[in-house]
C-alpha atoms as a PDB file:
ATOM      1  CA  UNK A   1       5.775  11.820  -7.236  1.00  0.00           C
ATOM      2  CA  UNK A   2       3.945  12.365  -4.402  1.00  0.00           C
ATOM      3  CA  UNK A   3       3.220   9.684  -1.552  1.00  0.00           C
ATOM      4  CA  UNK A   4      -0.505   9.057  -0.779  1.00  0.00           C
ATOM      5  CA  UNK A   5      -1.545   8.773   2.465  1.00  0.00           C
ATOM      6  CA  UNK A   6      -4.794   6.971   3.182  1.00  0.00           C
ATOM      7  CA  UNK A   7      -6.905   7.525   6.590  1.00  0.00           C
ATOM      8  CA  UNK A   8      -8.745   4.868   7.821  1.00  0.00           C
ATOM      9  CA  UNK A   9      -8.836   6.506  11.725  1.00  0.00           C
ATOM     10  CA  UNK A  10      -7.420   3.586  14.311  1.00  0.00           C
ATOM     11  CA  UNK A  11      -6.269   5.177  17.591  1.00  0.00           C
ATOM     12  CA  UNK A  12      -3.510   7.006  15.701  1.00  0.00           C
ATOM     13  CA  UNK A  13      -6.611   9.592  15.665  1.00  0.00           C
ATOM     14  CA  UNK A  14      -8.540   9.159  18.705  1.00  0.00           C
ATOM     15  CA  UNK A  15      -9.336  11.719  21.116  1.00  0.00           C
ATOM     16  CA  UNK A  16      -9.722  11.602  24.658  1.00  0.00           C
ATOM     17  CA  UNK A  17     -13.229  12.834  26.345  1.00  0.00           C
ATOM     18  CA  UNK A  18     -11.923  14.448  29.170  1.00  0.00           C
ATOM     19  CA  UNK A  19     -15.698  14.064  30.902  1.00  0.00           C
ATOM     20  CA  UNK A  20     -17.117  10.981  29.915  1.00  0.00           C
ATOM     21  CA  UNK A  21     -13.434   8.930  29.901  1.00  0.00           C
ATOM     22  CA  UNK A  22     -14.471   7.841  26.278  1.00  0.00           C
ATOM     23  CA  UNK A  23     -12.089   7.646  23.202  1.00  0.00           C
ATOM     24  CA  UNK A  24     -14.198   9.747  19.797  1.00  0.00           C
ATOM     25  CA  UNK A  25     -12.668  10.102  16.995  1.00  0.00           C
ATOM     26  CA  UNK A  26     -13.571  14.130  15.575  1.00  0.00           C
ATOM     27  CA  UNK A  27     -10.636  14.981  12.496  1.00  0.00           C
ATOM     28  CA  UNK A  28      -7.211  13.711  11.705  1.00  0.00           C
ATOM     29  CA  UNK A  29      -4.230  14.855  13.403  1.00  0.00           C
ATOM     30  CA  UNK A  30      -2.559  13.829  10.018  1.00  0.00           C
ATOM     31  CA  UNK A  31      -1.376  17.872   8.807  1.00  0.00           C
ATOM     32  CA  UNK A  32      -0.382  18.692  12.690  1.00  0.00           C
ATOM     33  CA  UNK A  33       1.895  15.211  12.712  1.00  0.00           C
ATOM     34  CA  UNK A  34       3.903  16.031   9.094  1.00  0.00           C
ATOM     35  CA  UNK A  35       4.166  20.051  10.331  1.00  0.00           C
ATOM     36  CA  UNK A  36       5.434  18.314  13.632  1.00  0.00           C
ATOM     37  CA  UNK A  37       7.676  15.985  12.043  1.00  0.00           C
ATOM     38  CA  UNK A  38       8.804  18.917   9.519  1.00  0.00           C
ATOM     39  CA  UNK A  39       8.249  16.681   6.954  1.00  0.00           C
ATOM     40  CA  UNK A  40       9.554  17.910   3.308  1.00  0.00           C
ATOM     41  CA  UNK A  41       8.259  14.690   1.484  1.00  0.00           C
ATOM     42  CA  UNK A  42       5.335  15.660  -0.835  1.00  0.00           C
ATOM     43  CA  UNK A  43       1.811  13.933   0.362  1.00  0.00           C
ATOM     44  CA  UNK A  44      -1.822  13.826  -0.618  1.00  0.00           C
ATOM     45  CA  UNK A  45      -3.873  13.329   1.795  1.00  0.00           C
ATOM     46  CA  UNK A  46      -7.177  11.321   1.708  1.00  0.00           C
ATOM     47  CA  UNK A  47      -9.510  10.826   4.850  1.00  0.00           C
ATOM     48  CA  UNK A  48     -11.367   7.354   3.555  1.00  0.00           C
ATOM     49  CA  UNK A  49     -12.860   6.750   7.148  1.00  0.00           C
ATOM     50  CA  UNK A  50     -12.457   7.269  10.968  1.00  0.00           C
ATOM     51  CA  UNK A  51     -13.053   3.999  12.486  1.00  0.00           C
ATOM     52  CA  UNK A  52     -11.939   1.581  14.970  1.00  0.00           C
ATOM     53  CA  UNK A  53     -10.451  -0.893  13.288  1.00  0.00           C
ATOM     54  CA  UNK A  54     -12.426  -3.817  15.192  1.00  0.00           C
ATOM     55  CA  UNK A  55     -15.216  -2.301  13.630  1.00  0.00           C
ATOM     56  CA  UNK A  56     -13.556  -1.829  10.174  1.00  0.00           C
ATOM     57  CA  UNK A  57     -15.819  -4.372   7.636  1.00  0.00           C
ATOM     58  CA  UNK A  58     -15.204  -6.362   4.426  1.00  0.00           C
ATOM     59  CA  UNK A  59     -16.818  -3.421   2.396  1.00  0.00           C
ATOM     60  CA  UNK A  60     -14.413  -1.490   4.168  1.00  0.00           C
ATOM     61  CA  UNK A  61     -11.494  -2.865   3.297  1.00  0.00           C
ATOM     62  CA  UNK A  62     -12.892  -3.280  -0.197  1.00  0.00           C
ATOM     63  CA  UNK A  63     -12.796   0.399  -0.621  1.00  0.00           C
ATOM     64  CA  UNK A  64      -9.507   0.746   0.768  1.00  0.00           C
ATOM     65  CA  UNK A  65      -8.238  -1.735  -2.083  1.00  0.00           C
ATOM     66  CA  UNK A  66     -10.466   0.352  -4.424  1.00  0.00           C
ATOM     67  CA  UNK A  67      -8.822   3.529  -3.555  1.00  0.00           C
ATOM     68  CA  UNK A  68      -5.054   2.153  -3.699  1.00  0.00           C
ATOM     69  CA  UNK A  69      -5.833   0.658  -7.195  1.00  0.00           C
ATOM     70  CA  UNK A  70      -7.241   3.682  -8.427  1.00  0.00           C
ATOM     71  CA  UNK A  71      -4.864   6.399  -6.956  1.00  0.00           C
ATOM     72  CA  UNK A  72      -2.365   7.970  -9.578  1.00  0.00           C
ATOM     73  CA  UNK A  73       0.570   7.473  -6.939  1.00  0.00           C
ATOM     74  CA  UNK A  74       2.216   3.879  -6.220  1.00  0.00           C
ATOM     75  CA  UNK A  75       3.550   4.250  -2.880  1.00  0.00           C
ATOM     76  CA  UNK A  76       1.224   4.552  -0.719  1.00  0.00           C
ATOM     77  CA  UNK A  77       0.986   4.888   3.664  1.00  0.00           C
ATOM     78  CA  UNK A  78      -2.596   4.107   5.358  1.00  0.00           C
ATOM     79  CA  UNK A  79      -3.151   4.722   9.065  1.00  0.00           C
ATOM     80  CA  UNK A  80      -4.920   1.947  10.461  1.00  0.00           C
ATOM     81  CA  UNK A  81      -5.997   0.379  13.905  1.00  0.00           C
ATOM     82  CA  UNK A  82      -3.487  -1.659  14.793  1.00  0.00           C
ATOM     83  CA  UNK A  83      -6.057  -4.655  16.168  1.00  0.00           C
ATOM     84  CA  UNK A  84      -6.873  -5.536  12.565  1.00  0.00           C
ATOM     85  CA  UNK A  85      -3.782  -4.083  10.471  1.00  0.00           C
ATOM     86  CA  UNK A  86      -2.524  -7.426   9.598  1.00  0.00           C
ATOM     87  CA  UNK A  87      -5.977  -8.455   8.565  1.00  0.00           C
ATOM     88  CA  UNK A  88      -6.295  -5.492   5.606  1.00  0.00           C
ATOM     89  CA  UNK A  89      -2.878  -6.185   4.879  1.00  0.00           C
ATOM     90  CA  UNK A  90      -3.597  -9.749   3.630  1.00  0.00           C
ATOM     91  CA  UNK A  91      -6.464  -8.517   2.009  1.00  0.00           C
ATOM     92  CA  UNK A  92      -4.539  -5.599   0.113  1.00  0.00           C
ATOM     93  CA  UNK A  93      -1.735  -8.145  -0.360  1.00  0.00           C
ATOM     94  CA  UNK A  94      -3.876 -10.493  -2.673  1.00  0.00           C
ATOM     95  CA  UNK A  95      -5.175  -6.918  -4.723  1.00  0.00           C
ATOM     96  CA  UNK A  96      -3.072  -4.768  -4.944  1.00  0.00           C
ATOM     97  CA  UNK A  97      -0.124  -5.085  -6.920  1.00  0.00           C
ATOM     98  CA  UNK A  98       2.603  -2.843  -8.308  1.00  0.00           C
ATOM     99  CA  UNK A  99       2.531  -0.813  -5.167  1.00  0.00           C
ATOM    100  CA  UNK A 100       4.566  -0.056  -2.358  1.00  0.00           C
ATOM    101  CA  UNK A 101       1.745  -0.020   0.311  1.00  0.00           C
ATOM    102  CA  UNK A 102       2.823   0.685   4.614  1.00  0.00           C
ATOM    103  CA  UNK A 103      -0.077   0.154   6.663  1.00  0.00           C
ATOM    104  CA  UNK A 104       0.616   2.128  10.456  1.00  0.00           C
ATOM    105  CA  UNK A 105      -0.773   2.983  13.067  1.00  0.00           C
ATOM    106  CA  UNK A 106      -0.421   3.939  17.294  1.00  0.00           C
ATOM    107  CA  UNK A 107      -0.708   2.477  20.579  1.00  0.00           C
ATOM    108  CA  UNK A 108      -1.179   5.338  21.930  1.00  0.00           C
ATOM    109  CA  UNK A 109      -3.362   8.238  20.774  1.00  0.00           C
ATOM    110  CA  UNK A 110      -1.532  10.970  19.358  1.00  0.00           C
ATOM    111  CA  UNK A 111      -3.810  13.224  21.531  1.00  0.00           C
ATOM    112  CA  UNK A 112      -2.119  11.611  24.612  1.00  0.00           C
ATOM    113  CA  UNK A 113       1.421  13.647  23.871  1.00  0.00           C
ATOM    114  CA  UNK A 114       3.182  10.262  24.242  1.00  0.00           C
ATOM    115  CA  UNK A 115       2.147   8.825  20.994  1.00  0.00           C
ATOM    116  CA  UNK A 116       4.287   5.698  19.462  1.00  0.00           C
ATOM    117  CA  UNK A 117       2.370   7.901  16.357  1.00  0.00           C
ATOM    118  CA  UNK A 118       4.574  10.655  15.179  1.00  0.00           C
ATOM    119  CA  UNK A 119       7.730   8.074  14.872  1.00  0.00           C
ATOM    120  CA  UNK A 120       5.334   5.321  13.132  1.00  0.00           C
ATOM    121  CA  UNK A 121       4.461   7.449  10.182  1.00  0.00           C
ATOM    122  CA  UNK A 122       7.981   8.679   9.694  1.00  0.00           C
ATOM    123  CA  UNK A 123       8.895   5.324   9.511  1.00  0.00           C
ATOM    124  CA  UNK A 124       6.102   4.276   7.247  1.00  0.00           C
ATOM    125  CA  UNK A 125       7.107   7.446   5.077  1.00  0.00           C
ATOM    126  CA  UNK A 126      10.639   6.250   4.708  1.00  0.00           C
ATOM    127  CA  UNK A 127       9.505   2.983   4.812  1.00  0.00           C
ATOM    128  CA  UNK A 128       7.418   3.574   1.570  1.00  0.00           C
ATOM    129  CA  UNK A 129      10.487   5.445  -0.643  1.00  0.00           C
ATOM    130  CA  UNK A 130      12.421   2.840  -0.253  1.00  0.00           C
ATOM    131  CA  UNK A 131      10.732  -0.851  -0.183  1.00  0.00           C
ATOM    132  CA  UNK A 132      10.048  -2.252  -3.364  1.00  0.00           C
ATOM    133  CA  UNK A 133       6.297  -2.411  -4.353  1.00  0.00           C
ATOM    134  CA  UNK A 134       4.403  -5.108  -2.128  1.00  0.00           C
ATOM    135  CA  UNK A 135       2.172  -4.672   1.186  1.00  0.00           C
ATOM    136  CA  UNK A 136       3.864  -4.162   4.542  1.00  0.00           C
ATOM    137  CA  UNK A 137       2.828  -2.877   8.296  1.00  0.00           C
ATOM    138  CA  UNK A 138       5.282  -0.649   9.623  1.00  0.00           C
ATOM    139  CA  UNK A 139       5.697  -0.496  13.484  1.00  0.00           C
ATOM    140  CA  UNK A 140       8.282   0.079  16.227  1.00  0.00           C
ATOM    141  CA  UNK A 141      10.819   1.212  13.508  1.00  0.00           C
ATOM    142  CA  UNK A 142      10.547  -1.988  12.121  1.00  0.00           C
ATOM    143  CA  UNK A 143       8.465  -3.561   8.759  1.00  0.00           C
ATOM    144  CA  UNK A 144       7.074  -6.664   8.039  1.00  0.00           C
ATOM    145  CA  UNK A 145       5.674  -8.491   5.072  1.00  0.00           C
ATOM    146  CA  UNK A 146       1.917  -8.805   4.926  1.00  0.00           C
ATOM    147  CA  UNK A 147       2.119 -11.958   5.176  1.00  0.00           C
ATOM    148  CA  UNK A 148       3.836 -12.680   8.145  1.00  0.00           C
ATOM    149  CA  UNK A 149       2.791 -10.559  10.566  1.00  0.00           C
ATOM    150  CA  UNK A 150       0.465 -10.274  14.021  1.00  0.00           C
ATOM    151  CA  UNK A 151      -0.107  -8.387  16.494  1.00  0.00           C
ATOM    152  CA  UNK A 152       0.919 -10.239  19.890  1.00  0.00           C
ATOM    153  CA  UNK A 153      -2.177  -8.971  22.273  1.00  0.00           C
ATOM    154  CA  UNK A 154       0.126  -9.566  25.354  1.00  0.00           C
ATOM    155  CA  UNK A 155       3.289  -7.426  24.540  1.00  0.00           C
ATOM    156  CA  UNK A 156       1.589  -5.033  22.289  1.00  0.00           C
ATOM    157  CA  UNK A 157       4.176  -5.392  19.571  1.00  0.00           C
ATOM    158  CA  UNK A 158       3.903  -6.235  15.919  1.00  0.00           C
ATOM    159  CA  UNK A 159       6.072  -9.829  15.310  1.00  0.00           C
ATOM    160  CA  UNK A 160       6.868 -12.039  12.643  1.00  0.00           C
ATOM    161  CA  UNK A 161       4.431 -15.218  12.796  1.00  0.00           C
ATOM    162  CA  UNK A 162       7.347 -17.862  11.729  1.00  0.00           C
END
């Protein structure tokens, strides 16, 4: 069976305004990344939002939960802003079950050429063949239960909280 991957936008899909300095988001890079990657696993791809992830709401994450629940696959990948990724984890952790769910994301936009990006979501693609069904955030080439993870603001790297 297939893997579903959920976009929720996040930097992974930012673009750079050349003019203005601003980060926009317009479409996902998602189809470029896999044909980049030469990825052979079979994926259906979903575009739920393009957001910033500080700006990502409760009703937000509600419909992300909504859509894992109800998708026919069980493992499952979501892009997501890495500023609030452990905080939808923890939320998907308490409602979604029977699922192998790998939130990712990038520091870096994938626009920038020298996206963390491309080897997040191979990660998160092995990542969700071969954990058994729970939520996890997949960074760095490492994962990490939803439950004990956080984003340290002054490295910029995902760590375990105990």
């Amino acid at each position: 069976m297939a893997i579903r991957i959920f976009i929720t936008g996040g930097t992974f899909d930012k673009e750079y305004n050349e003019i203005t300095g601003q980060l926009y988001f317009n479409d996902t890079h998602m189809h470029d990344l896999l044909e980049m990657g030469r990825n052979k696993v079979p994926v259906e791809i979903r575009t739920l939002m393009m957001i910033d992830s500080l700006e990502m709401t409760a009703e937000d994450r509600e419909l992300i939960v909504h859509q894992c629940n109800n998708c026919d696959e069980d493992r499952i990948v979501i892009t997501h802003g890495t500023d609030t990724m452990a905080d939808t984890a923890k939320v998907l952790v308490q409602k979604v079950k029977n699922k192998t769910v790998i939130l990712t994301g990038a520091m870096i936009p994938i626009k920038f050429g020298s996206s963390d990006g491309l080897f997040n979501l191979g990660s998160a693609l092995a990542f969700a063949q071969t954990l058994s069904a729970g939520v996890y955030v997949a960074m760095n080439g490492r994962y990490f239960t939803a439950d004990n993870v956080r984003k340290n603001k002054q490295t910029g790297m995902f760590e375990e909280i105990k």
